[in-house]
N, C-alpha and C. Protein backbone atom coordinates (compact mmCIF):
# COMPACT_ATOMS: atom_id res chain seq x y z
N UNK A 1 0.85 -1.19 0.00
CA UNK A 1 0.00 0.00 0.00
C UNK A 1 0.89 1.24 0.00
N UNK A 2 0.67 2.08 -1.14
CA UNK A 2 1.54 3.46 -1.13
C UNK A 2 1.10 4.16 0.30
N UNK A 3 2.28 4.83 0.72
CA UNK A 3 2.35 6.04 1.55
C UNK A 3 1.98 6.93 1.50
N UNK A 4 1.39 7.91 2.07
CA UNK A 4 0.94 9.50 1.84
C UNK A 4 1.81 10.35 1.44
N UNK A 5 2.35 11.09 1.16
CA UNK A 5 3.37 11.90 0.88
C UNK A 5 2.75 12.98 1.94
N UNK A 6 4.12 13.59 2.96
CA UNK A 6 3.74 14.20 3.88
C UNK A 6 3.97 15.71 3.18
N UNK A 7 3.26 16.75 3.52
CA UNK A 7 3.34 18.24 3.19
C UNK A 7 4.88 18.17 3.74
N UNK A 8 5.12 19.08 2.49
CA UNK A 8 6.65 19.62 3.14
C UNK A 8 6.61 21.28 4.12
N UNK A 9 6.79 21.38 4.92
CA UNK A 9 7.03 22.55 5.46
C UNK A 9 7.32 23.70 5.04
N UNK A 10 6.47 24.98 5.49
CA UNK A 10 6.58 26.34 4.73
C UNK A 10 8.08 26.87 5.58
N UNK A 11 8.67 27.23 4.47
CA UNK A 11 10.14 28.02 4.58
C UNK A 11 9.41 29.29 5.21
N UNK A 12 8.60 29.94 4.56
CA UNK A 12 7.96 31.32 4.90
C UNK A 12 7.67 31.30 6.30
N UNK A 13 7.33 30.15 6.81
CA UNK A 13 6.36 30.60 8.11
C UNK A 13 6.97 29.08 9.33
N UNK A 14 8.00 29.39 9.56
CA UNK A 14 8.59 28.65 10.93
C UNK A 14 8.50 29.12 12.04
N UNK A 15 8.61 28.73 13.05
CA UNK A 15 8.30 29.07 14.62
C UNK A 15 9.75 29.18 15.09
N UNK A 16 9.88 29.69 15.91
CA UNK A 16 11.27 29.62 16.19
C UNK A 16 11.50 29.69 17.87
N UNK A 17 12.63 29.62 18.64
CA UNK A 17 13.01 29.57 20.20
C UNK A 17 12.78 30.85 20.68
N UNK A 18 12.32 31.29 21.25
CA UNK A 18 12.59 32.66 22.26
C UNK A 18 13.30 32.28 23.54
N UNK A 19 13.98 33.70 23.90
CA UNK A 19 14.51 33.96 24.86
C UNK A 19 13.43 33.84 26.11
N UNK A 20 14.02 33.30 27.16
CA UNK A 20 12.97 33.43 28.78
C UNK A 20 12.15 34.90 29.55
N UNK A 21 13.45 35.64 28.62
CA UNK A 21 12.84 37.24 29.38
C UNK A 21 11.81 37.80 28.34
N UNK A 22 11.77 37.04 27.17
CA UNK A 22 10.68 37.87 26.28
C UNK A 22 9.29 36.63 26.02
N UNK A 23 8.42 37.12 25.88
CA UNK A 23 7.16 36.71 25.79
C UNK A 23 7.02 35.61 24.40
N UNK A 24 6.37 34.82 24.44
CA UNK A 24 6.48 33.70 23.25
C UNK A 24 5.39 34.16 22.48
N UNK A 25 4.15 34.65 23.23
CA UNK A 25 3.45 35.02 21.97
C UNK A 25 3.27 36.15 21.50
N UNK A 26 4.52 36.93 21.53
CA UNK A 26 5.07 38.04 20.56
C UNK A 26 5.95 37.74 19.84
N UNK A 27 7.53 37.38 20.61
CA UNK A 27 8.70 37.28 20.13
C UNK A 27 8.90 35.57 19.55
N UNK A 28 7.99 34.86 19.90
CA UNK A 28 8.12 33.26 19.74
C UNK A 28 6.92 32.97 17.99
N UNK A 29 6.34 33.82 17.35
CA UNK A 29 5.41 33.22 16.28
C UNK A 29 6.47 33.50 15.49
N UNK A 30 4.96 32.36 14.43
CA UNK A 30 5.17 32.21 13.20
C UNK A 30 6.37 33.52 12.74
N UNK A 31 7.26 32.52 12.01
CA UNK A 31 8.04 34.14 11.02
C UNK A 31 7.72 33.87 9.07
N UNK A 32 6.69 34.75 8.81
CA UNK A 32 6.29 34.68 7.71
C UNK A 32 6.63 35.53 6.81
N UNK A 33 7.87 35.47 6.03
CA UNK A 33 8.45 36.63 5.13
C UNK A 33 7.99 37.04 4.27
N UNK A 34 6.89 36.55 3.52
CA UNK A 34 5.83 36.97 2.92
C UNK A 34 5.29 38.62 3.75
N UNK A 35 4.53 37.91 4.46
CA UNK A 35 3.80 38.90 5.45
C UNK A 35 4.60 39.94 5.67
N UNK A 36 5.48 39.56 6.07
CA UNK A 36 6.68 40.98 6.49
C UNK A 36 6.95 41.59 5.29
N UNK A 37 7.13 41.00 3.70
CA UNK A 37 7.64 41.93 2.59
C UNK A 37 6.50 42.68 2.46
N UNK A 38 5.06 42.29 2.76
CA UNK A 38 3.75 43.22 2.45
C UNK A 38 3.60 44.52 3.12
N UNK A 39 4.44 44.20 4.33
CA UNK A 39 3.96 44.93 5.67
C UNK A 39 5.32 46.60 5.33
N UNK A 40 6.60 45.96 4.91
CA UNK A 40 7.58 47.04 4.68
C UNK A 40 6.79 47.69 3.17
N UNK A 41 6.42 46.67 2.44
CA UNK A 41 5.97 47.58 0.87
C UNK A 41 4.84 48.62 1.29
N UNK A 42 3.78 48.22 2.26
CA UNK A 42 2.83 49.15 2.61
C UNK A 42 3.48 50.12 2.74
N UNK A 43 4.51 50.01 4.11
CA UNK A 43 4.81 51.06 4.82
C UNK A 43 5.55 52.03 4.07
N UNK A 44 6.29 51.91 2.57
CA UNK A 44 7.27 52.54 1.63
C UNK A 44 6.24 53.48 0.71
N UNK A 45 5.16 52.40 0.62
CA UNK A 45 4.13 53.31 -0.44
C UNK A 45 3.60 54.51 0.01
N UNK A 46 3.30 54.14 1.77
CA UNK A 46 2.88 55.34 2.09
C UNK A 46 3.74 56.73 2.52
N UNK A 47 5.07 56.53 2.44
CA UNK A 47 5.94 57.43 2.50
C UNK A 47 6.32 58.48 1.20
N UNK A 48 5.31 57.49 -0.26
CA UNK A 48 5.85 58.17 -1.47
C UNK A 48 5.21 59.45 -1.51
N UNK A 49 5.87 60.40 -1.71
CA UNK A 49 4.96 61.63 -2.27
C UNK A 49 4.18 61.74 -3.32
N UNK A 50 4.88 61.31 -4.46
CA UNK A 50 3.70 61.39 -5.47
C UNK A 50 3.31 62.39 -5.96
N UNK A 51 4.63 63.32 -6.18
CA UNK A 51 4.07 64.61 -6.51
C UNK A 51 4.28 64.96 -8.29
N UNK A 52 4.73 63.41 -8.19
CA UNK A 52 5.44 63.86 -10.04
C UNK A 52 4.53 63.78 -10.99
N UNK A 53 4.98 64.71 -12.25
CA UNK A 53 4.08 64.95 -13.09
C UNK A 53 3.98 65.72 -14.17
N UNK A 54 4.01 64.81 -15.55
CA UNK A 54 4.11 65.34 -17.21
C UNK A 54 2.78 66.09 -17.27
N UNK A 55 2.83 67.01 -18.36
CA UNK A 55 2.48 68.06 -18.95
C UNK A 55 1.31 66.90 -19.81
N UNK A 56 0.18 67.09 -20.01
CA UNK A 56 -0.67 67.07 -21.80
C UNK A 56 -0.74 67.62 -22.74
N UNK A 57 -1.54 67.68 -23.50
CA UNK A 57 -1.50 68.77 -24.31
C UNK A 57 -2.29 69.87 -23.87
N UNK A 58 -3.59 70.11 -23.18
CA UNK A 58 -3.77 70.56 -22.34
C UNK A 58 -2.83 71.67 -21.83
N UNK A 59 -1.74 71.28 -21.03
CA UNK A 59 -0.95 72.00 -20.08
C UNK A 59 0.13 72.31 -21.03
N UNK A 60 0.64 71.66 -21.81
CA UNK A 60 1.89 72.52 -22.21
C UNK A 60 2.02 74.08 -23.35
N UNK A 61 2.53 74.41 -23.41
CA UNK A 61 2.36 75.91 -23.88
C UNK A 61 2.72 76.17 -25.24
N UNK A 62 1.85 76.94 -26.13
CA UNK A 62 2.00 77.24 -27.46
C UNK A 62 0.20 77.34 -27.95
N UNK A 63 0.39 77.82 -28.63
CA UNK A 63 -1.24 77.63 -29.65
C UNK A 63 -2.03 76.89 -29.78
N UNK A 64 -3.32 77.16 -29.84
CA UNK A 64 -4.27 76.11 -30.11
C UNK A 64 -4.34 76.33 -31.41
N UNK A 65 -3.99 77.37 -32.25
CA UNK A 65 -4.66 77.42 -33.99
C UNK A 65 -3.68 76.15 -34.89
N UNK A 66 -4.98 76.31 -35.46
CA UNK A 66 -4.51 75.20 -36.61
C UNK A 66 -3.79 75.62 -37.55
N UNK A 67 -2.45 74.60 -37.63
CA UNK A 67 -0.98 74.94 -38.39
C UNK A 67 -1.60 75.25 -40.03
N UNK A 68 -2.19 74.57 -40.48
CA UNK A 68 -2.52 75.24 -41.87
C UNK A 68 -3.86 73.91 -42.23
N UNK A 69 -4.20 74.52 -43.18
CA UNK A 69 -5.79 73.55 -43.24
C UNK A 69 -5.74 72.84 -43.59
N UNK A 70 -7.01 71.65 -43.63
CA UNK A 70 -6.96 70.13 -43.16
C UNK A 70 -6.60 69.87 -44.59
N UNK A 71 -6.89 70.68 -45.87
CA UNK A 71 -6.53 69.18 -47.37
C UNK A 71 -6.08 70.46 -48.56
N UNK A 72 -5.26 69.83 -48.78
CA UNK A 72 -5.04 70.63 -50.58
C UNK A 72 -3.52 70.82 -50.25
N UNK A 73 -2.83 70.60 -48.79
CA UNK A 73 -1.48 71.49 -48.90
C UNK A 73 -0.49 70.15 -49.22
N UNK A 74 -0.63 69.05 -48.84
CA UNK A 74 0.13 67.98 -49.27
C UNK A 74 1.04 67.17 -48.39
N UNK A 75 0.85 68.27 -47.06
CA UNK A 75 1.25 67.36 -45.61
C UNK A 75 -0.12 67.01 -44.82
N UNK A 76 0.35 66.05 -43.69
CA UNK A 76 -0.64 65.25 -43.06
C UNK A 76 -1.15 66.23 -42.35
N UNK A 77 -2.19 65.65 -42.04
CA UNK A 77 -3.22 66.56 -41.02
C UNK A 77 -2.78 66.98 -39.99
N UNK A 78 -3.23 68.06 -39.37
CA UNK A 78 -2.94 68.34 -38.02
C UNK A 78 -3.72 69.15 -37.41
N UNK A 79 -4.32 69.74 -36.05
CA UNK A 79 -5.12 69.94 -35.62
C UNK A 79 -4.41 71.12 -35.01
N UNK A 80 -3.16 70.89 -33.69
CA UNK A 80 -2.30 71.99 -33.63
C UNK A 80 -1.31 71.51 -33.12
N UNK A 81 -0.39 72.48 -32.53
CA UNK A 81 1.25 72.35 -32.66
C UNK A 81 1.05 71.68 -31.01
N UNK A 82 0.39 71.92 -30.01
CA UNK A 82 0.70 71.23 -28.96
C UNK A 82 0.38 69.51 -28.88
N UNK A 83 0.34 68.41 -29.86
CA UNK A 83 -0.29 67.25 -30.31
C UNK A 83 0.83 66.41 -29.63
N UNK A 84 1.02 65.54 -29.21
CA UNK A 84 1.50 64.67 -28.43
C UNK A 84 3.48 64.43 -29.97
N UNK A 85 3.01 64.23 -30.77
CA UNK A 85 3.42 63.25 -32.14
C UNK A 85 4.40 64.82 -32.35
N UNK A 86 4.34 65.77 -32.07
CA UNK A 86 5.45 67.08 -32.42
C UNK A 86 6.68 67.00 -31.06
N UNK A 87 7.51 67.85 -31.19
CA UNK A 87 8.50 68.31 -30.67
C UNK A 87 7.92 69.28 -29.46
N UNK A 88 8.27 69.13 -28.37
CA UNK A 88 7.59 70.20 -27.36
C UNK A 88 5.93 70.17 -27.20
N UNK A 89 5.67 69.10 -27.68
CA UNK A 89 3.78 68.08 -27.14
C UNK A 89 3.89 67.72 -26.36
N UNK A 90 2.62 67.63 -25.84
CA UNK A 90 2.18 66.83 -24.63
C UNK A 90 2.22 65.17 -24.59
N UNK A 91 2.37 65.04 -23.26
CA UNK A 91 2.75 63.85 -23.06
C UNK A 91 1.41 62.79 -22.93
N UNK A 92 1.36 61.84 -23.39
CA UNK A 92 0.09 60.91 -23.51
C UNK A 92 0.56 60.09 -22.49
N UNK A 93 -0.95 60.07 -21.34
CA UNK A 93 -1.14 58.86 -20.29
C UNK A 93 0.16 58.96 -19.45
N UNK A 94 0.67 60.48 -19.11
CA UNK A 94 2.13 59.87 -18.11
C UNK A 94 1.43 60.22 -16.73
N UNK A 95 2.39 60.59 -15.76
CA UNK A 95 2.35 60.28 -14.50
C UNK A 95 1.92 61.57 -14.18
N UNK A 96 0.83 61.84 -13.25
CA UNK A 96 -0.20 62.87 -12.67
C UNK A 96 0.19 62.24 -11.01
N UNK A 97 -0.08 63.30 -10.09
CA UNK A 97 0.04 63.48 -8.91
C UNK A 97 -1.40 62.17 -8.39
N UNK A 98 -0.87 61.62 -7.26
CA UNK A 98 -1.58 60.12 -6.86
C UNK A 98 -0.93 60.12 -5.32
N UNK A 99 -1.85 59.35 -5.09
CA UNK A 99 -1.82 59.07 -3.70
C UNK A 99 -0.95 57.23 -4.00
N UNK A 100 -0.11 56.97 -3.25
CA UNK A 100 0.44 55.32 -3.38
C UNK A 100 -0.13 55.00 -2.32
N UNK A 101 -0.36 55.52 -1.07
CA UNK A 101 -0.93 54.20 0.42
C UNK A 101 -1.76 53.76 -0.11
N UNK A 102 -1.68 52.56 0.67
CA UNK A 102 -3.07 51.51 0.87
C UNK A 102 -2.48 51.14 2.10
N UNK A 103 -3.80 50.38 2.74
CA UNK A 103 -3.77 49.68 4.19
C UNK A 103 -3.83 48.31 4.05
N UNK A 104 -3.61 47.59 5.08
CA UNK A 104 -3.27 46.16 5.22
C UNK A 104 -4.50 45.96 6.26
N UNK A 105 -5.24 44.79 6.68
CA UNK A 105 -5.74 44.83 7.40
C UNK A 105 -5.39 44.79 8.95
N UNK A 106 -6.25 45.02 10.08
CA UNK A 106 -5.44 45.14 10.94
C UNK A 106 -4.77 43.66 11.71
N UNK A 107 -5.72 42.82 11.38
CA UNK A 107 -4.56 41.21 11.71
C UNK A 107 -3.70 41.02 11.16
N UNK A 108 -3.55 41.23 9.62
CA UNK A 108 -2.28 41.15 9.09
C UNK A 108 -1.39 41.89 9.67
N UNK A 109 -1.53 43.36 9.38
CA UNK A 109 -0.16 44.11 10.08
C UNK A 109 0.11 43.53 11.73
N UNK A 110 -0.73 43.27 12.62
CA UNK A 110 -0.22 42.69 14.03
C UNK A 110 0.39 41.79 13.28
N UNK A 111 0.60 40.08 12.89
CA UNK A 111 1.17 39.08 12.78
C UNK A 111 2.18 39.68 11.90
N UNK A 112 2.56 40.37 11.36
CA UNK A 112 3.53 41.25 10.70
C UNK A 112 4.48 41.43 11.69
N UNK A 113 3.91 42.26 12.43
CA UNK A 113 4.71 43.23 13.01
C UNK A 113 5.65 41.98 14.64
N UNK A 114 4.52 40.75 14.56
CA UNK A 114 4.94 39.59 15.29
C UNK A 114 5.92 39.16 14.95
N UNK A 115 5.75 38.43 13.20
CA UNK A 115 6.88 37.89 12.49
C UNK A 115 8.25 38.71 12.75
N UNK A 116 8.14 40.01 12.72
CA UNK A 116 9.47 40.81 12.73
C UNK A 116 10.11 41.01 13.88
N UNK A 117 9.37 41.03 15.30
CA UNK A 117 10.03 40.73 16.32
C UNK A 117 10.58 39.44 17.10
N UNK A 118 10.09 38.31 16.40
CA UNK A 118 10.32 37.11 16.35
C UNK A 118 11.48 36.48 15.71
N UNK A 119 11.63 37.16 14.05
CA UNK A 119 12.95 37.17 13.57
C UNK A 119 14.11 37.83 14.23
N UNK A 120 14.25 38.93 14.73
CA UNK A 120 14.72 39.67 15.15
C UNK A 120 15.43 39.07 16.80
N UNK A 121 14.57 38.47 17.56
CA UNK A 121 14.37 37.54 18.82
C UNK A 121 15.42 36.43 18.23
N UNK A 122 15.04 35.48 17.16
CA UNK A 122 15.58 34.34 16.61
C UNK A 122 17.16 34.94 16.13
N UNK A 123 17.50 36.20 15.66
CA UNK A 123 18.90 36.71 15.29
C UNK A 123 19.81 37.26 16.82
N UNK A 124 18.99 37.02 17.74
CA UNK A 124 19.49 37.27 18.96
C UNK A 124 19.90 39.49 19.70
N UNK A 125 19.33 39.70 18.36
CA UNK A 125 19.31 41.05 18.11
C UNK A 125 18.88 41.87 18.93
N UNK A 126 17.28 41.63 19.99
CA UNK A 126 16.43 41.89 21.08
C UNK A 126 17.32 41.57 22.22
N UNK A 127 17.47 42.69 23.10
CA UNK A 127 17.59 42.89 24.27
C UNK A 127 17.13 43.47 25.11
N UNK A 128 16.44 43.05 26.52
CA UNK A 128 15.73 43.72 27.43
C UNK A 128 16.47 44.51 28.46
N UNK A 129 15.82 46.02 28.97
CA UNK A 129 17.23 46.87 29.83
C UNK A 129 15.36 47.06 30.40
N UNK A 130 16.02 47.56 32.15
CA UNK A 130 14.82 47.94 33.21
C UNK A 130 14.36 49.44 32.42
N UNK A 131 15.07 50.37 32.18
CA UNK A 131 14.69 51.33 32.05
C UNK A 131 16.12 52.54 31.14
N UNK A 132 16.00 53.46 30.50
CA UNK A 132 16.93 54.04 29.53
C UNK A 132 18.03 55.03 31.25
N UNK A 133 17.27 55.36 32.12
CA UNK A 133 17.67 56.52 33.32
C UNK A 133 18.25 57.81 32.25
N UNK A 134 17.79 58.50 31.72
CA UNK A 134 18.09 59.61 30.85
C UNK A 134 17.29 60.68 31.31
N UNK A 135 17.50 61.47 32.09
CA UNK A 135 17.03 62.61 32.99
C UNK A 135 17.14 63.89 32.44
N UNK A 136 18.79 64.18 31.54
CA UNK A 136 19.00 65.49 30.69
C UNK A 136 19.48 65.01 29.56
N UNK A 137 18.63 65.78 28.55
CA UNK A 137 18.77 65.35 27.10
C UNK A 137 20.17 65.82 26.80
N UNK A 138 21.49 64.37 26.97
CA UNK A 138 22.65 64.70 26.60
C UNK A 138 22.65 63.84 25.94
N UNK A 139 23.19 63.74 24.46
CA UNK A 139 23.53 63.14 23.69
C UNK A 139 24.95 62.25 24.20
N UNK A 140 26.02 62.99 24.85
CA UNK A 140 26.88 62.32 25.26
C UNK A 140 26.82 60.85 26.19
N UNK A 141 25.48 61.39 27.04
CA UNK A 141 25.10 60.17 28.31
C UNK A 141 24.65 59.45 27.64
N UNK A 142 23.90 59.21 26.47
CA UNK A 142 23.17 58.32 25.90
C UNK A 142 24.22 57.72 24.87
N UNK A 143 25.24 58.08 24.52
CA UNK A 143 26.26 57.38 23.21
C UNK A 143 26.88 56.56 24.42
N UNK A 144 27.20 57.15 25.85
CA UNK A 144 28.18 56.34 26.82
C UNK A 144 26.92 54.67 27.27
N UNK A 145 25.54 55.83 27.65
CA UNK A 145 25.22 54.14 27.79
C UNK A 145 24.78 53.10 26.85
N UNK A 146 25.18 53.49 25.53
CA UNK A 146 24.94 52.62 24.53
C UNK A 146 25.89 51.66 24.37
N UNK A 147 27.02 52.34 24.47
CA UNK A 147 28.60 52.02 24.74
C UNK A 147 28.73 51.19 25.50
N UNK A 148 28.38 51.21 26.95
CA UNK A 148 28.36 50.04 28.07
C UNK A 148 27.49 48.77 27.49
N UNK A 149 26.46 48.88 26.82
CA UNK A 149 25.55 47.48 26.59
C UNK A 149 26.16 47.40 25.48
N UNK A 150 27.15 47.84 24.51
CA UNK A 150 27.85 46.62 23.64
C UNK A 150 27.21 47.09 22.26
N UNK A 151 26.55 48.18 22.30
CA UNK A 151 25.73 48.06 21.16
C UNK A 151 26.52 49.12 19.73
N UNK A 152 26.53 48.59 18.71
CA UNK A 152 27.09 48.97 17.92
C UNK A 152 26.21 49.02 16.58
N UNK A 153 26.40 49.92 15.86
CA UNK A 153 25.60 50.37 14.63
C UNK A 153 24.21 50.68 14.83
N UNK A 154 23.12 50.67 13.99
CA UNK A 154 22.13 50.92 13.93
C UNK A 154 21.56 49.99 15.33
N UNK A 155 20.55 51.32 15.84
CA UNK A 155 19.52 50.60 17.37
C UNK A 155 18.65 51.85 17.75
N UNK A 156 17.52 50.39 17.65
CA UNK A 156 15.87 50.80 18.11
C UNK A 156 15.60 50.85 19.44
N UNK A 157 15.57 51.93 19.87
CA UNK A 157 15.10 52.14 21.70
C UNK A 157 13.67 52.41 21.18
N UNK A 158 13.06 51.24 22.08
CA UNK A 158 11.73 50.83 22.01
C UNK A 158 11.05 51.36 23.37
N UNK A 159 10.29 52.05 23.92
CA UNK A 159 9.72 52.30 25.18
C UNK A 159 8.42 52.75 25.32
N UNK A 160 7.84 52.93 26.24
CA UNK A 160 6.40 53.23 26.87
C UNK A 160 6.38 54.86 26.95
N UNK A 161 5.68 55.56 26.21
CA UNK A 161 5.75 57.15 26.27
C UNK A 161 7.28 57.60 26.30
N UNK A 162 8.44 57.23 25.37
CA UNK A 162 9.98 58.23 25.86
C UNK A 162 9.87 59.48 26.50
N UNK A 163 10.87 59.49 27.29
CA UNK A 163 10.68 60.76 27.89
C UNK A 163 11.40 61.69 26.96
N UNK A 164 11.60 63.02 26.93
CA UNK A 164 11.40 64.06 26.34
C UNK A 164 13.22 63.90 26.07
N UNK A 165 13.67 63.66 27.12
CA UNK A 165 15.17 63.78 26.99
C UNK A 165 15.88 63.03 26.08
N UNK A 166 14.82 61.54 26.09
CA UNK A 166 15.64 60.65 25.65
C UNK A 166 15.78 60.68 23.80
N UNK A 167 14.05 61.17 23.79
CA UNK A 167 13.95 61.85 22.03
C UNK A 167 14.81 62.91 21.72
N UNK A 168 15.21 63.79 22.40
CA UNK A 168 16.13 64.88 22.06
C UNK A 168 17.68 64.69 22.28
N UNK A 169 17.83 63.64 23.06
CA UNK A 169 19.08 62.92 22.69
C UNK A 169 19.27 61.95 22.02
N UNK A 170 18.33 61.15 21.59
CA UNK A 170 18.75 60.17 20.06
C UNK A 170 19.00 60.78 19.05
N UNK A 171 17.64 62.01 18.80
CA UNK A 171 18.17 61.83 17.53
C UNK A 171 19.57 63.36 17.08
N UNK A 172 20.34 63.58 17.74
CA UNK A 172 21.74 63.73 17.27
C UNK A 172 22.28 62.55 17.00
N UNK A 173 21.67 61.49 17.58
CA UNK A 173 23.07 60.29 17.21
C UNK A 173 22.62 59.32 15.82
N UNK A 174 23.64 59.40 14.86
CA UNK A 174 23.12 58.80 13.57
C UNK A 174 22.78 57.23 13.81
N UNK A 175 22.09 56.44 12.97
CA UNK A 175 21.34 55.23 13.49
C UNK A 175 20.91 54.97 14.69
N UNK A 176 21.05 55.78 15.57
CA UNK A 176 19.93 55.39 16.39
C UNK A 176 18.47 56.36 15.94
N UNK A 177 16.88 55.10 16.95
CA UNK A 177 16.00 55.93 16.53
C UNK A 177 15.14 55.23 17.91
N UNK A 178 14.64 56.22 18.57
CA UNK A 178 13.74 56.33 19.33
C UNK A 178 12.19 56.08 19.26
N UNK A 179 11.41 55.25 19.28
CA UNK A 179 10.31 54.97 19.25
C UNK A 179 9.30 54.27 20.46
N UNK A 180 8.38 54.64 20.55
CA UNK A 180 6.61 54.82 21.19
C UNK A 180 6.36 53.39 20.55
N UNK A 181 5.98 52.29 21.30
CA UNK A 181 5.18 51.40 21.20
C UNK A 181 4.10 51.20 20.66
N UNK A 182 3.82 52.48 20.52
CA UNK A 182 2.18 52.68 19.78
C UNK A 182 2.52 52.82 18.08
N UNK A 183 3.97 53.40 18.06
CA UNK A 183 3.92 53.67 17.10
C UNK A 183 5.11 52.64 16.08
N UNK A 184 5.12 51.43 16.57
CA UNK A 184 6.49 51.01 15.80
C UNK A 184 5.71 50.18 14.95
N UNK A 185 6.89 50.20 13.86
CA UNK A 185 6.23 49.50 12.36
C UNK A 185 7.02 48.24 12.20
N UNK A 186 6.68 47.71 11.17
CA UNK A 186 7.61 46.71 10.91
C UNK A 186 9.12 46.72 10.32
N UNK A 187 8.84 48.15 9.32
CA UNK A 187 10.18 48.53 8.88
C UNK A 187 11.19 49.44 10.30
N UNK A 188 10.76 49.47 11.15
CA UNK A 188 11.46 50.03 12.40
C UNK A 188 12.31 49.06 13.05
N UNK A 189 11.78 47.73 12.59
CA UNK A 189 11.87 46.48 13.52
C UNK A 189 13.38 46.00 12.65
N UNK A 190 13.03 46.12 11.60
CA UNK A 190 14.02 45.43 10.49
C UNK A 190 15.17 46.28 9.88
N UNK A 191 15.02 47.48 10.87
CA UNK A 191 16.11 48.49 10.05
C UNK A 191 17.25 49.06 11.34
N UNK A 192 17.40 47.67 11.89
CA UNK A 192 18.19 48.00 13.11
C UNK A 192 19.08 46.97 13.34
N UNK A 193 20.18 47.05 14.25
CA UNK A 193 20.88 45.88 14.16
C UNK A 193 20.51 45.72 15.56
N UNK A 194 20.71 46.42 16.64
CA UNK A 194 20.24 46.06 18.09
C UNK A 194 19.19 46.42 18.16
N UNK A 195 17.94 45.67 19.02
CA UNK A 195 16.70 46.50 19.30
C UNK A 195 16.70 46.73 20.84
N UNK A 196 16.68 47.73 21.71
CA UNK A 196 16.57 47.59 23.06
C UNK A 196 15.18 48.05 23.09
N UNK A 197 15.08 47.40 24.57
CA UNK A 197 13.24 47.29 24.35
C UNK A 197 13.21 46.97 26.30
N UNK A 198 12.40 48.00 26.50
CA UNK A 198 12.49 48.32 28.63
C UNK A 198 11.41 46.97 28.40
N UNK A 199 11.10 46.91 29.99
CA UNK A 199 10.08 46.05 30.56
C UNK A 199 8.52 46.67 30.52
N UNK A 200 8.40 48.11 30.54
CA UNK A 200 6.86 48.23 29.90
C UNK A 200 6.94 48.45 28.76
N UNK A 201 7.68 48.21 27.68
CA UNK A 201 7.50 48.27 26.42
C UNK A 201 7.16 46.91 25.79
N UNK A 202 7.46 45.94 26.81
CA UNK A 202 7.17 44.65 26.46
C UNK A 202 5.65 44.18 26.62
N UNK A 203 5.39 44.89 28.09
CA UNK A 203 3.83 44.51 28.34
C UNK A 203 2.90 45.21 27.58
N UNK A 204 3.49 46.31 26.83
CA UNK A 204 2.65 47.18 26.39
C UNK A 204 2.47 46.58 25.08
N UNK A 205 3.43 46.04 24.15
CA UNK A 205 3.55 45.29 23.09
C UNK A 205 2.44 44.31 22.79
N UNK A 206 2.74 43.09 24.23
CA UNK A 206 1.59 42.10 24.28
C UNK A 206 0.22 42.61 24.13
N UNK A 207 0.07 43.60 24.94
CA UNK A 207 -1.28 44.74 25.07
C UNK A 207 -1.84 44.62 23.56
N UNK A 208 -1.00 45.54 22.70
CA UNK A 208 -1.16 45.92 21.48
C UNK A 208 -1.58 44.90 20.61
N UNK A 209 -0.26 43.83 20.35
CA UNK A 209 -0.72 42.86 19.52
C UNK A 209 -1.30 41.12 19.60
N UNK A 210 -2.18 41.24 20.95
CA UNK A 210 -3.02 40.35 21.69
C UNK A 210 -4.05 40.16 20.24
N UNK A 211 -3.69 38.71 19.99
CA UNK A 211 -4.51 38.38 18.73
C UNK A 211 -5.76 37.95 19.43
């Protein structure tokens, strides 16, 4: 009697180990790279401006009269000099000012935004600190305690409301970027090499993306 042939396993969507100090059903799902390429393309479209934009005939400048009349002269017809088919015409069907966002729904973007802290968890990248202690917005105190936790190149300080100091001292410092729990995306998640992330940024997380 033949065998079943068993499904082979999605590459896209594996589970992976978490760490003890972070939560499994944030940092422990599915990692679906699919999901995550949808979730950064959203987030790019809606950053486009969209302000570009060819001329018609309509808009571009010169005369409407007709170059010489429609039959007897022995060249082709023409209507007038601004016609797409001349030198200095308007442009047919180009690019007019547009909006690019669209939205994702909101389960997708949570399991999105799961997958990416999960990968991120699985690259060993996530690290948990009690709290930033940043009292005066010095850029210097904040490069020194970045310095002590080891952290090098691009890093996401993840927290519960930042305090005022700590936003006005990141951002002098290049790759780092300061972000509100409320407000982190998926491309925030993936455009960092360290993520530090306090202890109410964690509960607040679960809060958020409680499927």
């Amino acid at each position: 009697m033949a065998q079943k042939r068993q499904p082979k396993p999605d590459a896209s969507a594996t589970r992976t180990a978490v760490p003890a100090d972070l939560p499994a059903e944030v940092f422990g799902a599915q990692i679906n790279t699919h999901l995550i390429y949808e979730a950064v393309r959203a987030y790019r479209a809606t950053g486009r401006r969209g302000t570009h934009m060819t001329k018609n005939r309509a808009l571009v400048s010169g005369t409407g009269r007709k170059p010489w009349r429609q039959k007897g002269t022995g060249r082709a017809r023409v209507g007038e000099a601004r016609n797409p088919l001349w030198r200095h015409g308007g442009t047919v069907f180009g690019p007019q000012p547009r909006d690019y966002s669209y939205s994702m729904p909101k389960a997708a973007r949570q399991a999105a935004l799961r997958a990416a802290l999960s990968m991120r968890a699985a690259d060993g990248a996530v690290r948990v600190v009690d709290n930033f202690n940043l009292d005066a917005p010095r850029t210097k105190i904040l490069n020194q305690l970045l310095d002590s936790l080891g952290v090098e190149g691009k890093a996401l300080l993840l927290d519960v409301r930042p305090h005022p100091a700590l936003l006005l001292a990141g951002r002098n410092l290049p790759g780092v970027n300061v972000v509100d729990t409320q407000h982190l995306t998926v491309y925030d998640v993936l455009d960092c090499g360290t993520l530090l992330i306090t202890q109410g940024a964690i509960g607040a997380l679960k809060e958020r993306l409680a499927s």
